[in-house]
C-alpha atoms as a PDB file:
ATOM      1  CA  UNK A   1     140.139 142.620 304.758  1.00  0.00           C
ATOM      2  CA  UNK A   2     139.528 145.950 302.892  1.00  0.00           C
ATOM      3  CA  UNK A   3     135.761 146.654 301.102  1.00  0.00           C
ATOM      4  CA  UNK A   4     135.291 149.317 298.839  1.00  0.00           C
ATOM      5  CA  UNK A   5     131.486 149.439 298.869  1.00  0.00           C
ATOM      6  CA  UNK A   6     129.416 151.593 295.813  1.00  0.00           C
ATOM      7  CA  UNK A   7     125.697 152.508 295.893  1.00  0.00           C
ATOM      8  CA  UNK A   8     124.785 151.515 292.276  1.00  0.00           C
ATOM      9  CA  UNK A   9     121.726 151.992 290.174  1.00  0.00           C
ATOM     10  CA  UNK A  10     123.660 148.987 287.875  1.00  0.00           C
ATOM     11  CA  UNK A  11     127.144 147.403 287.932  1.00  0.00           C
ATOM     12  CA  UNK A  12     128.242 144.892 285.500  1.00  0.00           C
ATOM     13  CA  UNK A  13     131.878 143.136 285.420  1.00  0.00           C
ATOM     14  CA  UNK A  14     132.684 141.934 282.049  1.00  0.00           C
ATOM     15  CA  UNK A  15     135.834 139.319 280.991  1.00  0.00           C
ATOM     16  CA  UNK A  16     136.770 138.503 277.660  1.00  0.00           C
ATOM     17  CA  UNK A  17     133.879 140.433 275.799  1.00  0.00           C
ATOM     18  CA  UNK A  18     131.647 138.188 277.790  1.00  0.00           C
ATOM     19  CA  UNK A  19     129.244 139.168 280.648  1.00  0.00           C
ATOM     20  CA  UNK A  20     130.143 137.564 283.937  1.00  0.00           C
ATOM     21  CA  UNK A  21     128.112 139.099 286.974  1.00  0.00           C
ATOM     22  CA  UNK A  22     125.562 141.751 286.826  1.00  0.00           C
ATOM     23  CA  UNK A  23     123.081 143.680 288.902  1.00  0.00           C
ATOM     24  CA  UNK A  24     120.329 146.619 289.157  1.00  0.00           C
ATOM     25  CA  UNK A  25     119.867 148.471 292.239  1.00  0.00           C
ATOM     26  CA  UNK A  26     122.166 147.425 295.113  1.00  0.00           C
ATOM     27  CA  UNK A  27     125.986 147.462 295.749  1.00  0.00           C
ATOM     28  CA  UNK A  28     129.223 146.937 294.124  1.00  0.00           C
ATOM     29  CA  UNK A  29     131.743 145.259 296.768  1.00  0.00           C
ATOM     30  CA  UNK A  30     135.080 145.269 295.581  1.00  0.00           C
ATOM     31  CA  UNK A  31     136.685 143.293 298.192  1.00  0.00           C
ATOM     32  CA  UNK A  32     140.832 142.976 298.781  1.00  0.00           C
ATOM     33  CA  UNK A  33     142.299 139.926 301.227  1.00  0.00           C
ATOM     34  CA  UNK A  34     144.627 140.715 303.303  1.00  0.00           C
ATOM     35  CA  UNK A  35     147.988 138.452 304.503  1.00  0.00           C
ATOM     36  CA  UNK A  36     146.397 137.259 307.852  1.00  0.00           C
ATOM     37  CA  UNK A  37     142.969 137.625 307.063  1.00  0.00           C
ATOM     38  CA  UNK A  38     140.607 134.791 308.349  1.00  0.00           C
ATOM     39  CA  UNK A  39     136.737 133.842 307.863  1.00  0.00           C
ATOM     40  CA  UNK A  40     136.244 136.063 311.015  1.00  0.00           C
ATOM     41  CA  UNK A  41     136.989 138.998 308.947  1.00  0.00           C
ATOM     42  CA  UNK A  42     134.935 138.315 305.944  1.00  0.00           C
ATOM     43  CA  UNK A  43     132.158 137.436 308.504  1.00  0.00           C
ATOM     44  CA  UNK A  44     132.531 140.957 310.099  1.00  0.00           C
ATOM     45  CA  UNK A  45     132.603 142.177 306.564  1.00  0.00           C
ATOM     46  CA  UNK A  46     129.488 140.543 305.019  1.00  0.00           C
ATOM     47  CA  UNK A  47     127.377 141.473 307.900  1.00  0.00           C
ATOM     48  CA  UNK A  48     128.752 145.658 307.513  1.00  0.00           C
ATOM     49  CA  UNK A  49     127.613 145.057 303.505  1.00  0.00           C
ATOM     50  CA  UNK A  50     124.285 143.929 304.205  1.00  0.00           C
ATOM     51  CA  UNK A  51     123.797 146.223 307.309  1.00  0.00           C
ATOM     52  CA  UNK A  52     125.390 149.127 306.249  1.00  0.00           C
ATOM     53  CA  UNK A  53     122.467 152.273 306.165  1.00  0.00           C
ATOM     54  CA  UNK A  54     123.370 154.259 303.015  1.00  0.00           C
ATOM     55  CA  UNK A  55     119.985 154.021 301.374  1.00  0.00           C
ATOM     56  CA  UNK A  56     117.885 156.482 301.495  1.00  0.00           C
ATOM     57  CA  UNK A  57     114.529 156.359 303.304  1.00  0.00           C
ATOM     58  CA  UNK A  58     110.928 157.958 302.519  1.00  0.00           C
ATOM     59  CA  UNK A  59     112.394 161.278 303.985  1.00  0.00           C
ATOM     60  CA  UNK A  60     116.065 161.353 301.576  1.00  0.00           C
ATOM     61  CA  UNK A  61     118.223 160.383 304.825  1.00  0.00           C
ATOM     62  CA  UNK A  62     120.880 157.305 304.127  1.00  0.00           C
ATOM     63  CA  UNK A  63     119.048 155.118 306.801  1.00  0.00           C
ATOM     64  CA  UNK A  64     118.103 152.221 305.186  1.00  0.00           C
ATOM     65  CA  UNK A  65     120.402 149.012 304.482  1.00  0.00           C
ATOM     66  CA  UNK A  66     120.666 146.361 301.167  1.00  0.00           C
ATOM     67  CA  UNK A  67     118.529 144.387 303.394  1.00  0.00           C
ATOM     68  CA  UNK A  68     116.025 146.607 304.216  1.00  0.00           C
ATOM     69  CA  UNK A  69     115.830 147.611 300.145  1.00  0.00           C
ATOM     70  CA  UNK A  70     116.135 144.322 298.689  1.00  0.00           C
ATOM     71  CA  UNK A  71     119.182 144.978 296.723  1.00  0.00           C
ATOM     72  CA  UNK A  72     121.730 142.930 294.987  1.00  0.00           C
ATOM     73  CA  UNK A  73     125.529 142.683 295.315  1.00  0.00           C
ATOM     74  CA  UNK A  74     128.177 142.794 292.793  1.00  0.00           C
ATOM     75  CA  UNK A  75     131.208 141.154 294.338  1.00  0.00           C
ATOM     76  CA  UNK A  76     134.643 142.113 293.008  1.00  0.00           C
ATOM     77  CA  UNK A  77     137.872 141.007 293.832  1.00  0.00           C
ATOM     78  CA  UNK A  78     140.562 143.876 294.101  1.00  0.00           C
ATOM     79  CA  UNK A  79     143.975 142.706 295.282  1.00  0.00           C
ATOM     80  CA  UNK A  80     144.877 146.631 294.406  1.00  0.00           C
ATOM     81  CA  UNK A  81     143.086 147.501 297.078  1.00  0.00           C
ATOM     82  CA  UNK A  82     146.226 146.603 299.264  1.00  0.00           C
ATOM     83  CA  UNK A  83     148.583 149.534 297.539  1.00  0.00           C
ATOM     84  CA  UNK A  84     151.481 150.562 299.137  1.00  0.00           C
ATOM     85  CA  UNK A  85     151.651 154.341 297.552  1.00  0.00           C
ATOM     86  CA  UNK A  86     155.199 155.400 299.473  1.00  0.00           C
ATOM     87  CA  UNK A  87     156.840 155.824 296.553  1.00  0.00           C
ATOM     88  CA  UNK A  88     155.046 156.405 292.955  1.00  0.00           C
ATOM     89  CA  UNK A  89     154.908 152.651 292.047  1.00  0.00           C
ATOM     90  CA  UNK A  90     151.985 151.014 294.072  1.00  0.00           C
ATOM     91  CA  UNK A  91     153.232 147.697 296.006  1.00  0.00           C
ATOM     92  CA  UNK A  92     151.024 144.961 296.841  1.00  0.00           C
ATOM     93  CA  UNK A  93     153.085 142.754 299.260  1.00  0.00           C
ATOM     94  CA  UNK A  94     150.679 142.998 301.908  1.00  0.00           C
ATOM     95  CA  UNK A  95     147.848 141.262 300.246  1.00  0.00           C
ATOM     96  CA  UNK A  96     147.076 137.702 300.832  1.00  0.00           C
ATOM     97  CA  UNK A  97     148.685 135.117 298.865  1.00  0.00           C
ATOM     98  CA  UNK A  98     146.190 134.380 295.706  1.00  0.00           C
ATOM     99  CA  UNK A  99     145.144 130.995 296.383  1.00  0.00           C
ATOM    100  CA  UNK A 100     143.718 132.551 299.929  1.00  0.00           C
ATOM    101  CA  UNK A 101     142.744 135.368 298.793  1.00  0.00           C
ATOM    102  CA  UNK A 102     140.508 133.376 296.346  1.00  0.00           C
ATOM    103  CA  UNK A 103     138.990 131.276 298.831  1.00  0.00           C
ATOM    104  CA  UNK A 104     138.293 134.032 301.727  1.00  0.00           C
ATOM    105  CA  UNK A 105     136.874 136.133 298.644  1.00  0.00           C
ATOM    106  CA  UNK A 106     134.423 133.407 297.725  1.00  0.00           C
ATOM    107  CA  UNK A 107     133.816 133.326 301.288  1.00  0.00           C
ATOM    108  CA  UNK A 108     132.774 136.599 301.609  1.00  0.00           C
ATOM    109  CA  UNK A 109     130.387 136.662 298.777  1.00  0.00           C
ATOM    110  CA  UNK A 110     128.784 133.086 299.974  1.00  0.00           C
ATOM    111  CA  UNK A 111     128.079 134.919 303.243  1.00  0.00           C
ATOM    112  CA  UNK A 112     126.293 137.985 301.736  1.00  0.00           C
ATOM    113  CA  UNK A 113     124.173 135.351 299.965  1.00  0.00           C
ATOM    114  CA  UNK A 114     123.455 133.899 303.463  1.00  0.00           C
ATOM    115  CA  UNK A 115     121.847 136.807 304.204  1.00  0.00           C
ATOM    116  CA  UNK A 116     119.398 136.798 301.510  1.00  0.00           C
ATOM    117  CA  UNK A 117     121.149 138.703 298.789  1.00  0.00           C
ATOM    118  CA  UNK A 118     120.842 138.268 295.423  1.00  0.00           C
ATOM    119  CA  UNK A 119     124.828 138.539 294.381  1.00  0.00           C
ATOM    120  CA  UNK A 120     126.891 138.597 291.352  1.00  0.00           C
ATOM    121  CA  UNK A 121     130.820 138.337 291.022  1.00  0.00           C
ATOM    122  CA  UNK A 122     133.358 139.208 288.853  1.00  0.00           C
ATOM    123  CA  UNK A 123     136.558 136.368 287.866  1.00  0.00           C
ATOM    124  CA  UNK A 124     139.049 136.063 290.497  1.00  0.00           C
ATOM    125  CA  UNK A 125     142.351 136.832 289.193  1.00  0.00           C
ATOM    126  CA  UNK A 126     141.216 137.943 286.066  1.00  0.00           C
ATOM    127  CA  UNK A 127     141.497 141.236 283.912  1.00  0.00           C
ATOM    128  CA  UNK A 128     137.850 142.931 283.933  1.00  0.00           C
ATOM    129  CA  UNK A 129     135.795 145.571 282.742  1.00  0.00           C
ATOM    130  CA  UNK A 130     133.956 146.750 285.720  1.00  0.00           C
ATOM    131  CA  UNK A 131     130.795 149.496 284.446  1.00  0.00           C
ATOM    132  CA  UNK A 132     128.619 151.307 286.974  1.00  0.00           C
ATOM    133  CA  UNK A 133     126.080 154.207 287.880  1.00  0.00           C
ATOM    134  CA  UNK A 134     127.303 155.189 291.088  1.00  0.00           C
ATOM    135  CA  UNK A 135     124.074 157.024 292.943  1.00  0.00           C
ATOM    136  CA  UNK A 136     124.457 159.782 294.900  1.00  0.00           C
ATOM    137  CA  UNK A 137     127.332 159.208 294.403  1.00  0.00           C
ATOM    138  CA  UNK A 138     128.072 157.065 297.626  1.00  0.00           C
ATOM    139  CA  UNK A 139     131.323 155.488 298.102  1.00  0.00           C
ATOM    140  CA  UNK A 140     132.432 153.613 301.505  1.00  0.00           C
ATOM    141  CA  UNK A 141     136.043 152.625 302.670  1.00  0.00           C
ATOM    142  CA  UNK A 142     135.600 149.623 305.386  1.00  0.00           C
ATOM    143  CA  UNK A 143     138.605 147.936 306.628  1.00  0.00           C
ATOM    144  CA  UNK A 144     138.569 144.664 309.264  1.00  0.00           C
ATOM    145  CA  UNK A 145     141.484 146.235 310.598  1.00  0.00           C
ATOM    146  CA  UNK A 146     139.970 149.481 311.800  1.00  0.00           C
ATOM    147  CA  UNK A 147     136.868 147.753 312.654  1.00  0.00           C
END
């Protein structure tokens, strides 16, 4: 399972003119399924979202987590996230099939709830308009399989 996590002062994810998740302070999750990805992934995942220390504490160091701030999460699903950039046309053949990669996305964002979260999403499958202030900016790759 691959993450690609924003510190945001706002995110919004918009489908078909209409607003369909939105948030203030916290982070944008875009979140890609991988073929032979299982709930122990997206369990791993979650907890590295809500855990992860790239807040900034009374002294400007990145050492507090969404947790610790009382942020929200804007989860995103991003099947692009799998490219395969070899050549100059992206392939996608290692992401998960969609009906999995729906569910184990919805998984993921149910778990970051568990943990107390306030959390958006964006459409599975669907075309969106994804707006955000990035602060800092902060942008982290995770990836289950490097984990």
């Amino acid at each position: 399972m691959r993450a690609l996590v924003q510190r945001v002062s706002s995110a919004s994810v918009t489908v078909d003119s209409r607003i369909s998740g939105e948030i203030g302070a916290g982070l944008l999750v875009f979140v890609c399924v991988m073929q032979g990805d299982t709930e122990a992934e997206g369990i791993w995942l979650a907890r590295k979202v809500v855990n992860l220390r790239i807040f900034e504490d009374e002294a400007g160091r990145m050492n507090r987590s969404l947790l610790d701030v009382g942020g929200s999460a804007l989860v995103v699903s991003q099947f692009t996230l799998a490219a395969e950039t070899r050549g100059n046309r992206p392939g996608f053949s290692t992401a998960a099939a969609p009906d999995e990669g729906k569910r184990l996305y919805e998984h993921v964002s149910a778990l970051i709830a568990g943990h107390g979260v306030r959390v958006a999403n964006g459409v599975f499958g669907a075309d969106m308009d994804v707006s955000l202030v990035n602060q800092g900016p902060v942008t982290i790759w995770l990836d289950t399989a490097s984990a």
